[in-house]
N, C-alpha and C. Protein backbone atom coordinates (compact mmCIF):
# COMPACT_ATOMS: atom_id res chain seq x y z
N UNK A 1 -40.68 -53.17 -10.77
CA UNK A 1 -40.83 -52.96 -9.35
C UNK A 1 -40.62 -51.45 -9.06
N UNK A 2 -41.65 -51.20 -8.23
CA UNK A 2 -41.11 -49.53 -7.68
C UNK A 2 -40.39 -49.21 -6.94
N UNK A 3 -39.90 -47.84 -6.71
CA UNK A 3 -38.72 -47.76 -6.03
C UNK A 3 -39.09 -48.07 -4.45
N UNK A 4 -40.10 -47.66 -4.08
CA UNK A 4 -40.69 -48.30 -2.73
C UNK A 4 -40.66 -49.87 -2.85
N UNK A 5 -40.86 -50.13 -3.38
CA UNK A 5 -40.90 -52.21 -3.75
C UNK A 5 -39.42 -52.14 -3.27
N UNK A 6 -38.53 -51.88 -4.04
CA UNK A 6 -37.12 -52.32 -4.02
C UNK A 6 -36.34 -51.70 -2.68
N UNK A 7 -37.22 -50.15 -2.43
CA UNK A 7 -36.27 -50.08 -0.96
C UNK A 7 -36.82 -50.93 0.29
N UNK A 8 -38.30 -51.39 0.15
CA UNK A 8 -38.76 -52.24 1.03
C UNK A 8 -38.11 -53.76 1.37
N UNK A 9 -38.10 -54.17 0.11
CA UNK A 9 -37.27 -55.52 0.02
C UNK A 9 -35.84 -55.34 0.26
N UNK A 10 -35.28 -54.59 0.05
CA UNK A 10 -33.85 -54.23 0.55
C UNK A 10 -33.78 -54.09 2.39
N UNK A 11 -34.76 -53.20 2.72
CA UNK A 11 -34.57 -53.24 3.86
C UNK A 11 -34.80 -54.39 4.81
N UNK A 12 -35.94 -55.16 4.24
CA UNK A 12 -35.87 -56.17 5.24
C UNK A 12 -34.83 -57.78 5.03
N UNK A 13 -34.13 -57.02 4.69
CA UNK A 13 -32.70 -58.13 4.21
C UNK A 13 -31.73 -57.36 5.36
N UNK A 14 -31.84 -55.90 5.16
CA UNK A 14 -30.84 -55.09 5.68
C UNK A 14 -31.16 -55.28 7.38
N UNK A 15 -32.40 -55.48 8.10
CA UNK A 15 -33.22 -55.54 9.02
C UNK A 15 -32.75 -57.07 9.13
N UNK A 16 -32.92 -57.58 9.26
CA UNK A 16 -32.93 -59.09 9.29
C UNK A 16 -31.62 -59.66 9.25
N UNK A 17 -30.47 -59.20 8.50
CA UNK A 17 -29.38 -59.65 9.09
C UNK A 17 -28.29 -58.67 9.40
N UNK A 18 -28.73 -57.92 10.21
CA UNK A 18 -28.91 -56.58 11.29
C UNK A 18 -27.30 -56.04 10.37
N UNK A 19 -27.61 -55.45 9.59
CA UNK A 19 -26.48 -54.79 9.20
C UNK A 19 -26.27 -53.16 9.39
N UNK A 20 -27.74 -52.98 10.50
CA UNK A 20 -27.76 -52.05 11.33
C UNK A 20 -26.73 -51.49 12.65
N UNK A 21 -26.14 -52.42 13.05
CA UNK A 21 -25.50 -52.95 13.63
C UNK A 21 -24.19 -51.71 14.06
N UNK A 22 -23.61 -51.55 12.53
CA UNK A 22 -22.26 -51.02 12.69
C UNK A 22 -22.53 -49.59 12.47
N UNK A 23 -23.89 -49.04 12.56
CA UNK A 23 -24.22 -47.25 12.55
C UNK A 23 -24.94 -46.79 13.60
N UNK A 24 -25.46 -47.58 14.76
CA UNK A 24 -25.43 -47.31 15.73
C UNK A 24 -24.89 -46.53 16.64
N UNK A 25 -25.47 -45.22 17.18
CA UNK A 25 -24.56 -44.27 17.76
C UNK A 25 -25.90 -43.34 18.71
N UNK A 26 -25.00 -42.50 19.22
CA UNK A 26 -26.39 -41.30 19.57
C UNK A 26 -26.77 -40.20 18.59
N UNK A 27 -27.45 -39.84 19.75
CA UNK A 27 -28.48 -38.44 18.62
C UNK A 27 -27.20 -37.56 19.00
N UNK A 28 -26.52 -37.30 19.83
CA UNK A 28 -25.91 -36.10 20.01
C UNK A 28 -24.26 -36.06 19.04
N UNK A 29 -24.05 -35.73 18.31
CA UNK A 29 -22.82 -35.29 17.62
C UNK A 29 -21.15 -35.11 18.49
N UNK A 30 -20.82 -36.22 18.02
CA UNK A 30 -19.33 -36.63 18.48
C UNK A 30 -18.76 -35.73 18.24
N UNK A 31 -18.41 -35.20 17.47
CA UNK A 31 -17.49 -33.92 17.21
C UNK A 31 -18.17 -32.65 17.23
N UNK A 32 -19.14 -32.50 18.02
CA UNK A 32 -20.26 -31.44 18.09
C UNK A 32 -20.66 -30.10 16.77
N UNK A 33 -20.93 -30.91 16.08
CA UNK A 33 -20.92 -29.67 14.69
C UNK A 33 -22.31 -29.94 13.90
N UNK A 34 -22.50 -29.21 13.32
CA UNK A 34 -23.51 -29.23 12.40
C UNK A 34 -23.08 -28.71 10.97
N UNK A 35 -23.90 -29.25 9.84
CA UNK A 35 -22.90 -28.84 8.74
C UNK A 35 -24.56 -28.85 7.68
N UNK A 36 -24.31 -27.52 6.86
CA UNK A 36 -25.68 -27.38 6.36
C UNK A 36 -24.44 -27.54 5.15
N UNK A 37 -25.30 -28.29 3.96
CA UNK A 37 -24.80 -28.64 2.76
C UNK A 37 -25.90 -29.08 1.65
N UNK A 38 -25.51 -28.60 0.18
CA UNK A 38 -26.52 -28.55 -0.71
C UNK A 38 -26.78 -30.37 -0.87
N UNK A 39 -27.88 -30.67 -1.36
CA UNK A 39 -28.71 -31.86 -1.38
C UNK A 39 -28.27 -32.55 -2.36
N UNK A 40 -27.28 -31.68 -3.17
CA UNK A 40 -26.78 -32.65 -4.57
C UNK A 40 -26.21 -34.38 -4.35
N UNK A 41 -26.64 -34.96 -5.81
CA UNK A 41 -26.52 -36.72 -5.18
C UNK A 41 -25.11 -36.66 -4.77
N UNK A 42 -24.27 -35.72 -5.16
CA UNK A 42 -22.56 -36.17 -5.78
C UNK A 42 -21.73 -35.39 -4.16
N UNK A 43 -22.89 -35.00 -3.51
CA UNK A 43 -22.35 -34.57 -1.83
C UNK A 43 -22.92 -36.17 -1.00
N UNK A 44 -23.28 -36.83 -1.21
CA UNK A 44 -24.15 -37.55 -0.40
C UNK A 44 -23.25 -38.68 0.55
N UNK A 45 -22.25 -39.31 -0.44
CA UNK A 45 -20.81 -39.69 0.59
C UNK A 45 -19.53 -39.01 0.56
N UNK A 46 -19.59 -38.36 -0.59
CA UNK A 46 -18.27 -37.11 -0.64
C UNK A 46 -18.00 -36.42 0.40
N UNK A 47 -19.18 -35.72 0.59
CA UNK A 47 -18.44 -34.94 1.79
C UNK A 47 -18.76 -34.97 2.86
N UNK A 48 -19.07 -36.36 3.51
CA UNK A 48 -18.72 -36.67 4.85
C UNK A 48 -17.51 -37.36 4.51
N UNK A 49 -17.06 -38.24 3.90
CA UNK A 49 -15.49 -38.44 3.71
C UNK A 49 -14.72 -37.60 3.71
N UNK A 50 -14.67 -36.97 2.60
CA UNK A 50 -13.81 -35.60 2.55
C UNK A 50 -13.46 -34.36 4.29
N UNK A 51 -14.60 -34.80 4.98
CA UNK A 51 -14.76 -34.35 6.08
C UNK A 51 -14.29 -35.03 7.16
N UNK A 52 -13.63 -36.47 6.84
CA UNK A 52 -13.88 -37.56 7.96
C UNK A 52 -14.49 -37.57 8.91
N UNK A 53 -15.63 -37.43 8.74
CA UNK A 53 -17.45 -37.38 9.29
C UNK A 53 -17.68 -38.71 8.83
N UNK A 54 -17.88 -39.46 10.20
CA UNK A 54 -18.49 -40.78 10.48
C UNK A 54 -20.31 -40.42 10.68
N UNK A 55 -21.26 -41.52 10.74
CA UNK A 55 -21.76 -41.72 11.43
C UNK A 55 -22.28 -41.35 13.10
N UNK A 56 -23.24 -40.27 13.26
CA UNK A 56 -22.72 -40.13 14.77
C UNK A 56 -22.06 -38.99 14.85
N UNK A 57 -20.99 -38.38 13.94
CA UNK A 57 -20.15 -37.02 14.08
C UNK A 57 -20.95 -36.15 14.06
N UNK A 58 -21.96 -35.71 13.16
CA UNK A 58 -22.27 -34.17 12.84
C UNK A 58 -24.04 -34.21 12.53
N UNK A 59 -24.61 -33.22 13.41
CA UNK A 59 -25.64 -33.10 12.36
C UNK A 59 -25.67 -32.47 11.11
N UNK A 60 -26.21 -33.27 10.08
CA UNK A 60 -26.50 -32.41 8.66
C UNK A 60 -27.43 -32.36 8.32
N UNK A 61 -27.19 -31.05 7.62
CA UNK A 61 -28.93 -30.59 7.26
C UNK A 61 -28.83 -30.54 5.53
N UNK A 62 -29.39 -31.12 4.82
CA UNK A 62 -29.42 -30.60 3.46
C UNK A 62 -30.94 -29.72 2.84
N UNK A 63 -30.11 -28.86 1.89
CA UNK A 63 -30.88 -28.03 1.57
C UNK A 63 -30.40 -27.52 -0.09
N UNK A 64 -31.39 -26.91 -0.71
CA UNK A 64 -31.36 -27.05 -2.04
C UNK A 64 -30.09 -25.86 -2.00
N UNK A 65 -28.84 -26.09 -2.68
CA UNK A 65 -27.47 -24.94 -2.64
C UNK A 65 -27.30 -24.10 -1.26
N UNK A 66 -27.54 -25.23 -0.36
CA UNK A 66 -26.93 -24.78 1.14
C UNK A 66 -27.00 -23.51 1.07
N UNK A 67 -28.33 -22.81 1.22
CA UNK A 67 -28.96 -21.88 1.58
C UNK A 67 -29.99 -21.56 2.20
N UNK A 68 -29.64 -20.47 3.23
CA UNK A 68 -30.91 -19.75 3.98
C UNK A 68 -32.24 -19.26 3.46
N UNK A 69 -33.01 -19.30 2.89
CA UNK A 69 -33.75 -18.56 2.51
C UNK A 69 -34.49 -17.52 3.26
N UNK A 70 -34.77 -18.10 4.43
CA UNK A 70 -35.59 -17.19 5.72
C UNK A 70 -35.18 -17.53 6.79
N UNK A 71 -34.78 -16.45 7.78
CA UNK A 71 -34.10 -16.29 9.05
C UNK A 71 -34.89 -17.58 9.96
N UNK A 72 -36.08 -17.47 9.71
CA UNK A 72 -37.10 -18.34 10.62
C UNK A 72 -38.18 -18.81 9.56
N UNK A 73 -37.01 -20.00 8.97
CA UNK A 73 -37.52 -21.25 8.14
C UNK A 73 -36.79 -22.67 8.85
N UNK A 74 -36.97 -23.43 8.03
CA UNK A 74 -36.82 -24.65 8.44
C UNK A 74 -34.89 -25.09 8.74
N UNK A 75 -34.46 -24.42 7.75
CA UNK A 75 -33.20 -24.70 8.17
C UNK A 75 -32.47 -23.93 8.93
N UNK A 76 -32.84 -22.79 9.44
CA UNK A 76 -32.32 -22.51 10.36
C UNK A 76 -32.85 -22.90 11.54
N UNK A 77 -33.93 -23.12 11.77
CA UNK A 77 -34.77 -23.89 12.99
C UNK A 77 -33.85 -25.43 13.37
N UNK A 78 -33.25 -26.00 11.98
CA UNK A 78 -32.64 -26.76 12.19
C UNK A 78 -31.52 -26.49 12.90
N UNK A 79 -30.69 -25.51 12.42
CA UNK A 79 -29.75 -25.41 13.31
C UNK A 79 -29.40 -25.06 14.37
N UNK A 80 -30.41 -24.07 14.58
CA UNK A 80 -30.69 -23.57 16.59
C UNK A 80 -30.92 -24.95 17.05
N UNK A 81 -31.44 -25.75 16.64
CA UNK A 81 -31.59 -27.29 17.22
C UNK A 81 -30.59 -27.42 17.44
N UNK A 82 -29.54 -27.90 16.79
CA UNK A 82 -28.74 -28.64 16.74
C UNK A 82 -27.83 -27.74 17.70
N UNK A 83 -27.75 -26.60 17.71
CA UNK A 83 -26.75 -25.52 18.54
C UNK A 83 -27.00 -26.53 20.23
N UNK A 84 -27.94 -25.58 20.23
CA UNK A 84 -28.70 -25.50 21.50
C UNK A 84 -29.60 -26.89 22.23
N UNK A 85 -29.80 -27.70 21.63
CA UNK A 85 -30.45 -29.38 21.99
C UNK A 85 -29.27 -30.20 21.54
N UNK A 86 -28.28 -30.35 20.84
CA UNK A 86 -27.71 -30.86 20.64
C UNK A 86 -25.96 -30.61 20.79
N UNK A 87 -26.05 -29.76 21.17
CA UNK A 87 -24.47 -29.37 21.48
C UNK A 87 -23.10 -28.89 20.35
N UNK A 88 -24.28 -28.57 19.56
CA UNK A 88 -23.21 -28.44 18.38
C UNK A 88 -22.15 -27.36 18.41
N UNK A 89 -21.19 -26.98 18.63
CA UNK A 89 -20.14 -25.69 18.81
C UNK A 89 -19.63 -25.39 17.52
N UNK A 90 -19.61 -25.53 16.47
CA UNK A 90 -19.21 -25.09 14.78
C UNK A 90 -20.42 -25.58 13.93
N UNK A 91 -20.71 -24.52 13.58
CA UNK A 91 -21.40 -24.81 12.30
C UNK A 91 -20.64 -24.75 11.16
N UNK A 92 -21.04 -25.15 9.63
CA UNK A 92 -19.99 -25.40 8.82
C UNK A 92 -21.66 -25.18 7.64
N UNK A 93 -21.21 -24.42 6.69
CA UNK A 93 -22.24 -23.78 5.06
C UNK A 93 -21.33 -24.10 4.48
N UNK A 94 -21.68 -25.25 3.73
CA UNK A 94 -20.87 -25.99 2.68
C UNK A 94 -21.58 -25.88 1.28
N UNK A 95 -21.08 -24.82 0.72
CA UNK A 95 -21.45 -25.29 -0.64
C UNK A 95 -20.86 -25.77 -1.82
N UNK A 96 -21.19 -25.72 -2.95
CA UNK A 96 -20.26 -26.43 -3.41
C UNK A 96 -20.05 -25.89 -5.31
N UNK A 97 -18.72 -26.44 -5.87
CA UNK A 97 -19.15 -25.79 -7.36
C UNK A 97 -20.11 -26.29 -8.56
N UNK A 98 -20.13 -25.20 -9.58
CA UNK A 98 -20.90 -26.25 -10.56
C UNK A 98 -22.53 -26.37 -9.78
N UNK A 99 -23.23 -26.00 -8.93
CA UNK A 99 -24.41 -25.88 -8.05
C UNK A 99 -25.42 -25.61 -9.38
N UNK A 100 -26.79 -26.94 -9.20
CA UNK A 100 -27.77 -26.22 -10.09
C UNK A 100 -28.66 -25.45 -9.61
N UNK A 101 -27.97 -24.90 -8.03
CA UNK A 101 -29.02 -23.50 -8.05
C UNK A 101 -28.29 -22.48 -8.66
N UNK A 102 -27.36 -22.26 -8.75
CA UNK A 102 -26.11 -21.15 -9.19
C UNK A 102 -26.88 -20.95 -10.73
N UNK A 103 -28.10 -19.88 -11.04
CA UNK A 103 -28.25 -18.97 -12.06
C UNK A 103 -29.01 -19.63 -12.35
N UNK A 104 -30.22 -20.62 -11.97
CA UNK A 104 -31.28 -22.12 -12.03
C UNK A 104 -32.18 -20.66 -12.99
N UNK A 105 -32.69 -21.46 -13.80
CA UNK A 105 -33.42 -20.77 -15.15
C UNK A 105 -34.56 -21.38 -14.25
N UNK A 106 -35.15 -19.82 -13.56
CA UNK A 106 -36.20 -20.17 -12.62
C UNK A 106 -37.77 -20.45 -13.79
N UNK A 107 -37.33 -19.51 -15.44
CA UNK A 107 -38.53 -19.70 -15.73
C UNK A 107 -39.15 -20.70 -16.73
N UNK A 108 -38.03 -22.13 -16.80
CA UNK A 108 -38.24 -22.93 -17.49
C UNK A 108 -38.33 -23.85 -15.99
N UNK A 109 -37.94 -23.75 -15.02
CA UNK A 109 -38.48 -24.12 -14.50
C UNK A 109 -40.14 -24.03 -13.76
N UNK A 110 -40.35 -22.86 -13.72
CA UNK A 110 -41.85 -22.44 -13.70
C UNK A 110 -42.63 -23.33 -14.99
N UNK A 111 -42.14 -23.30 -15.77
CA UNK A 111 -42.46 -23.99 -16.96
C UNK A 111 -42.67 -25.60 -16.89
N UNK A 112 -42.00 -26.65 -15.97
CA UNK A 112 -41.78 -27.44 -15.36
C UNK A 112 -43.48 -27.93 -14.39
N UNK A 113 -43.04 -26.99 -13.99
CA UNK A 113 -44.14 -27.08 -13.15
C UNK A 113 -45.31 -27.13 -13.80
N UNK A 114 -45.71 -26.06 -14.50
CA UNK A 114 -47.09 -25.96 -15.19
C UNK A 114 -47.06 -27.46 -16.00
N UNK A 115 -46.18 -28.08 -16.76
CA UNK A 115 -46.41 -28.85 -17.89
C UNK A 115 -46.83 -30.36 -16.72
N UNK A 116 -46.44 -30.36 -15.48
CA UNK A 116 -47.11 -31.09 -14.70
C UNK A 116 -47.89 -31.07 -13.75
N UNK A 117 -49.41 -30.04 -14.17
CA UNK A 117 -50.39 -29.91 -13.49
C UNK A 117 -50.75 -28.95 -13.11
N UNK A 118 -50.21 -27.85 -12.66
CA UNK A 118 -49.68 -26.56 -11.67
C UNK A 118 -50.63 -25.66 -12.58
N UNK A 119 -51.50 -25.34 -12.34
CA UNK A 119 -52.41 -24.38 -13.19
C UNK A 119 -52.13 -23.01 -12.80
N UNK A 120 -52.14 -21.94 -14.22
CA UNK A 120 -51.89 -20.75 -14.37
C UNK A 120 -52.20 -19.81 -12.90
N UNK A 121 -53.30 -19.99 -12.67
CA UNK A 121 -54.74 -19.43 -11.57
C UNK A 121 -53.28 -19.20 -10.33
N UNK A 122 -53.20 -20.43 -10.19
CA UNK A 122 -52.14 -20.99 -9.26
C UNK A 122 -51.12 -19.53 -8.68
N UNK A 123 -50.30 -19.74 -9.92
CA UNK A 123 -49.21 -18.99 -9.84
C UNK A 123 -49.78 -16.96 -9.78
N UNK A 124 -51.22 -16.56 -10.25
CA UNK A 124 -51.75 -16.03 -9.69
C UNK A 124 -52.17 -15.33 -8.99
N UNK A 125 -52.74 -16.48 -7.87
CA UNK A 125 -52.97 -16.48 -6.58
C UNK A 125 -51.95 -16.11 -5.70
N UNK A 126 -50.84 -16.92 -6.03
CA UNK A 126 -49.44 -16.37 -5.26
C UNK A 126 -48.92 -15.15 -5.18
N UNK A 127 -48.72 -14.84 -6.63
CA UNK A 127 -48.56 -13.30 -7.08
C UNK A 127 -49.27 -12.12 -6.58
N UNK A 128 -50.50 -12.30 -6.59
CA UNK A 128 -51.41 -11.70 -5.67
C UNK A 128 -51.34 -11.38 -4.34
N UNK A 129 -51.08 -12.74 -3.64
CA UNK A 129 -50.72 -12.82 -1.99
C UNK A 129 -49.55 -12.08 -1.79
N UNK A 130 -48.82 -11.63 -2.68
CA UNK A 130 -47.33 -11.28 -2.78
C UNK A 130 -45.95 -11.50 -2.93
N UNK A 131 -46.27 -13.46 -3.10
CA UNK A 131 -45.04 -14.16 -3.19
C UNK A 131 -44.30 -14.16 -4.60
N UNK A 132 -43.52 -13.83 -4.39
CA UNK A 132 -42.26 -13.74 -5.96
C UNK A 132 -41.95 -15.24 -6.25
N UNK A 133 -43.18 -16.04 -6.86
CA UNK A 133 -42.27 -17.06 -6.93
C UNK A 133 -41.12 -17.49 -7.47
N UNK A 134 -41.25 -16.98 -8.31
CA UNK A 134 -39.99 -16.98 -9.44
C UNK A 134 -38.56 -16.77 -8.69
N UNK A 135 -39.01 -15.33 -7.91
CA UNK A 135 -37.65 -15.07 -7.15
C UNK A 135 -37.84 -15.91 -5.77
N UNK A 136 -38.15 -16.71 -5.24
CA UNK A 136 -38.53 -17.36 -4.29
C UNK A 136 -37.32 -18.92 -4.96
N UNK A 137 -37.91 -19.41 -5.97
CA UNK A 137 -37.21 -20.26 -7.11
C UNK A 137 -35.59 -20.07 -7.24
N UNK A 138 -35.37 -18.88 -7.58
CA UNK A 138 -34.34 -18.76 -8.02
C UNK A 138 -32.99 -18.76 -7.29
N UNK A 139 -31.67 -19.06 -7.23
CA UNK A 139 -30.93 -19.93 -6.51
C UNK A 139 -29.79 -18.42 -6.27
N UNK A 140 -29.13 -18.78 -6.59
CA UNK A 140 -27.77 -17.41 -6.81
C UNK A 140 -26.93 -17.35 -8.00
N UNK A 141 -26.29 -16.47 -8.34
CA UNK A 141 -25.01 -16.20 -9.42
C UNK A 141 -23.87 -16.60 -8.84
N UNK A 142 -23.52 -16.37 -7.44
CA UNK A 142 -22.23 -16.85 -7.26
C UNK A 142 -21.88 -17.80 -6.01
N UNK A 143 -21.56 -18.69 -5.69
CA UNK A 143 -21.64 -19.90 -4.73
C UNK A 143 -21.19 -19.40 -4.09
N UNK A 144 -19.94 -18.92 -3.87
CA UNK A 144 -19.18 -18.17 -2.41
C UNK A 144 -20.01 -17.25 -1.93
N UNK A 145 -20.46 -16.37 -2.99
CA UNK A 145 -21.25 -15.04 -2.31
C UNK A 145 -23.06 -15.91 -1.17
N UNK A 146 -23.19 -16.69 -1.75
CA UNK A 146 -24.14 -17.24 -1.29
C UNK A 146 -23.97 -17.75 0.13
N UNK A 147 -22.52 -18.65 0.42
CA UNK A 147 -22.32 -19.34 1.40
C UNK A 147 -21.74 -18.08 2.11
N UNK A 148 -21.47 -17.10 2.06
CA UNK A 148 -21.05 -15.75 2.95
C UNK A 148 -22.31 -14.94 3.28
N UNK A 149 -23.68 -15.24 2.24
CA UNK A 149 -24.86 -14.91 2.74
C UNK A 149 -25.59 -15.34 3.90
N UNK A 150 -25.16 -16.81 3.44
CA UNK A 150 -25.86 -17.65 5.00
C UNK A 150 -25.16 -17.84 6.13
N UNK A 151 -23.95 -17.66 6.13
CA UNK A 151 -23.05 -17.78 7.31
C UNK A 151 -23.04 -16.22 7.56
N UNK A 152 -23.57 -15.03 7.23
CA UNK A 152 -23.99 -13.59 7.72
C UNK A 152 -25.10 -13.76 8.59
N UNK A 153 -26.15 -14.40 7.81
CA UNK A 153 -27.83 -14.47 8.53
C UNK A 153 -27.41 -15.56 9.68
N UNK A 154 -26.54 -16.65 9.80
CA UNK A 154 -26.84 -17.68 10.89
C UNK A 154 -25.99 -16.33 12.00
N UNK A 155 -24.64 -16.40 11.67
CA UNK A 155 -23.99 -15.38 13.08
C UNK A 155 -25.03 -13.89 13.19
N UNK A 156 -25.46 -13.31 12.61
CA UNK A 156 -26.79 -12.24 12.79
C UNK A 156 -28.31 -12.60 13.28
N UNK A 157 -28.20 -13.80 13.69
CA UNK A 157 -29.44 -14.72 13.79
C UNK A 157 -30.33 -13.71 15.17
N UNK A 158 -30.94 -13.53 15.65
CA UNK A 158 -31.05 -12.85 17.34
C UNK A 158 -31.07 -14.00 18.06
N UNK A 159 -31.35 -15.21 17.68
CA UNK A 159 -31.48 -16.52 18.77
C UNK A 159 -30.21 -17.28 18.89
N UNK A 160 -29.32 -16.99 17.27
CA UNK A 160 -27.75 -17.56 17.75
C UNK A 160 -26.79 -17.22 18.86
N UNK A 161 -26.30 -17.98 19.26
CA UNK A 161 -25.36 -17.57 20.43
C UNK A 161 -23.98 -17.15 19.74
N UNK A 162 -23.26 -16.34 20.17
CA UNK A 162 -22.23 -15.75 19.79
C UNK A 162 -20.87 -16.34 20.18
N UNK A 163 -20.91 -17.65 20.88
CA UNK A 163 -19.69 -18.35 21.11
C UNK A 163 -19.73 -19.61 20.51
N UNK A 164 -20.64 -19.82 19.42
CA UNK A 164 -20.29 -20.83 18.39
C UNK A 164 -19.59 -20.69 17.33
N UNK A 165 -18.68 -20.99 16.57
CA UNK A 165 -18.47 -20.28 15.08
C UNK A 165 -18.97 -20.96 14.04
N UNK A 166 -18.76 -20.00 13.40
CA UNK A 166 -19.77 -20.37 11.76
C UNK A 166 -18.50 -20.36 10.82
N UNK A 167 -18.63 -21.13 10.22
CA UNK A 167 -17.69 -21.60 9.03
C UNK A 167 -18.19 -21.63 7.23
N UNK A 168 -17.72 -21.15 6.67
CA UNK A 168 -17.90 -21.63 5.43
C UNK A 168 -16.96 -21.77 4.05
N UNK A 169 -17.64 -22.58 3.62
CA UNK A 169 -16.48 -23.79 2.82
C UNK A 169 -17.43 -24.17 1.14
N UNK A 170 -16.36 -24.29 0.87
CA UNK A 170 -16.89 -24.57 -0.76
C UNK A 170 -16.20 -26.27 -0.86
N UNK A 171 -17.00 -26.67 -1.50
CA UNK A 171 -15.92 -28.28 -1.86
C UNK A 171 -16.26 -28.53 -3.28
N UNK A 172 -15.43 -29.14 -3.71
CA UNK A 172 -15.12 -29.72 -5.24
C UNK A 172 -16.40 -30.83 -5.06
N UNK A 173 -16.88 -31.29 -6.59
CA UNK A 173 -18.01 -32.42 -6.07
C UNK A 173 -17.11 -33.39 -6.78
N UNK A 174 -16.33 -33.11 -7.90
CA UNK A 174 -15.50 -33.78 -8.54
C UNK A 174 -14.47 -34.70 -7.62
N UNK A 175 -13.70 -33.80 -6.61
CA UNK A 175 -12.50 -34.12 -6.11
C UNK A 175 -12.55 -34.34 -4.63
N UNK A 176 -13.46 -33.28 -4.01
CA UNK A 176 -13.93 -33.24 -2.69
C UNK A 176 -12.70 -32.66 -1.91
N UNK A 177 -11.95 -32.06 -2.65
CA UNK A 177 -11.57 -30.63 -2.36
C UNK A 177 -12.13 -29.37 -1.65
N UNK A 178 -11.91 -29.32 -0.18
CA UNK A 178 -12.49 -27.97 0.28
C UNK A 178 -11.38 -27.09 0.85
N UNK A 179 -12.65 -25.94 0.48
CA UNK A 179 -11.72 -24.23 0.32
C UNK A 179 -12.72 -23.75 1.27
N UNK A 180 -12.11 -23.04 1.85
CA UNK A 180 -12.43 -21.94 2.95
C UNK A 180 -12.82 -20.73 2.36
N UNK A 181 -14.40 -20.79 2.88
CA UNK A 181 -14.81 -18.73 1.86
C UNK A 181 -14.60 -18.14 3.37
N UNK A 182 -14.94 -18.73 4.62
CA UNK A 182 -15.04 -17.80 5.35
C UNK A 182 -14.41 -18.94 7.13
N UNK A 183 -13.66 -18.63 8.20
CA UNK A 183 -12.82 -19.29 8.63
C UNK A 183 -13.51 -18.60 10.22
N UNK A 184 -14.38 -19.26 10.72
CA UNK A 184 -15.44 -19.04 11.81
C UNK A 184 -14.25 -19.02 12.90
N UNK A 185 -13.20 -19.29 13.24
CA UNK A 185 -12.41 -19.66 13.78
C UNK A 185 -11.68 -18.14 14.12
N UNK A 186 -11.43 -17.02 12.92
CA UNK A 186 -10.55 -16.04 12.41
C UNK A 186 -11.77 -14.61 13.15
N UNK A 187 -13.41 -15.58 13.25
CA UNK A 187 -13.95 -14.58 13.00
C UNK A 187 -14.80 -14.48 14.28
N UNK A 188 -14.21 -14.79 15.73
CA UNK A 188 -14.96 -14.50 16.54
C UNK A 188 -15.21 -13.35 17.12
């Protein structure tokens, strides 16, 4: 069975004897925050526990090593959302250790790619247009320095408002242990 087969049949068990029921909440964030955090499986209930982040508390945004890449990309678009339509007053750049973007061997991964389909021409064409993919690919050397990168670009944003704070935090994926790189609170 495919994984669509099995989440389909799951859901309409889950649908049907409404076990929908007990996550019911609004769109707008109970504890008004937003929390950008890397996509890894081993964050996925960790650290909304670790956070005691219910359901309903926070918007989250995941992203590959809870990073910005572009001022006016998708995740920060996300989070002016969430500021400004949603009421969020703390943001929170959670990253975390052990990250497989932290030093990601962009060119076996390029390698990756080609061995499933991705023709030479391709990469190219890009090169040409001017895109670095490789460096586009490639993640960071150091997790703190990263999460002090993106919590620079969100408070430097020109569309952020300056009476939200920005926070950033490292957490254990092991333990769910979080450390403070930077204390939005210290830093208005």
């Amino acid at each position: 069975m495919s994984s669509l087969q099995c989440i389909m049949e799951y859901n309409k068990e889950f649908v049907n004897n409404k076990q929908y029921e007990k996550y019911v909440t609004d769109k707008i964030p109970k504890k008004k925050m937003a929390i950008l955090s890397c996509m890894d499986t081993r964050l996925t209930e960790l650290l909304p526990k670790a956070m005691n982040i219910k359901n309903g508390d926070a918007k989250i945004i995941k992203d590959a090593g809870a990073t910005i890449m572009h001022p006016f990309g998708g995740v920060m678009r996300s989070i002016l959302v969430a500021v400004y339509e949603f009421g969020a007053e703390d943001v929170f750049v959670i990253g975390h250790h052990n990250c497989g973007m932290s030093n990601l061997d962009t060119k076996s991964l390029i390698d990756k790619i080609k061995n499933r389909g991705i023709k030479e021409d391709t990469f190219d064409i890009l090169k040409y247009a001017g895109i670095d993919v490789e460096g586009w690919l490639y993640g960071f050397s150091c997790a703190e320095e990263s999460i002090r990168e993106s919590v620079k670009m969100i408070k430097n944003h020109p569309l952020f408002p300056k009476d939200v704070r920005v926070h950033g935090l490292i957490i254990s994926p092991e333990t769910g242990k979080l450390d403070i790189i930077i204390n939005g609170d210290e830093n208005k």
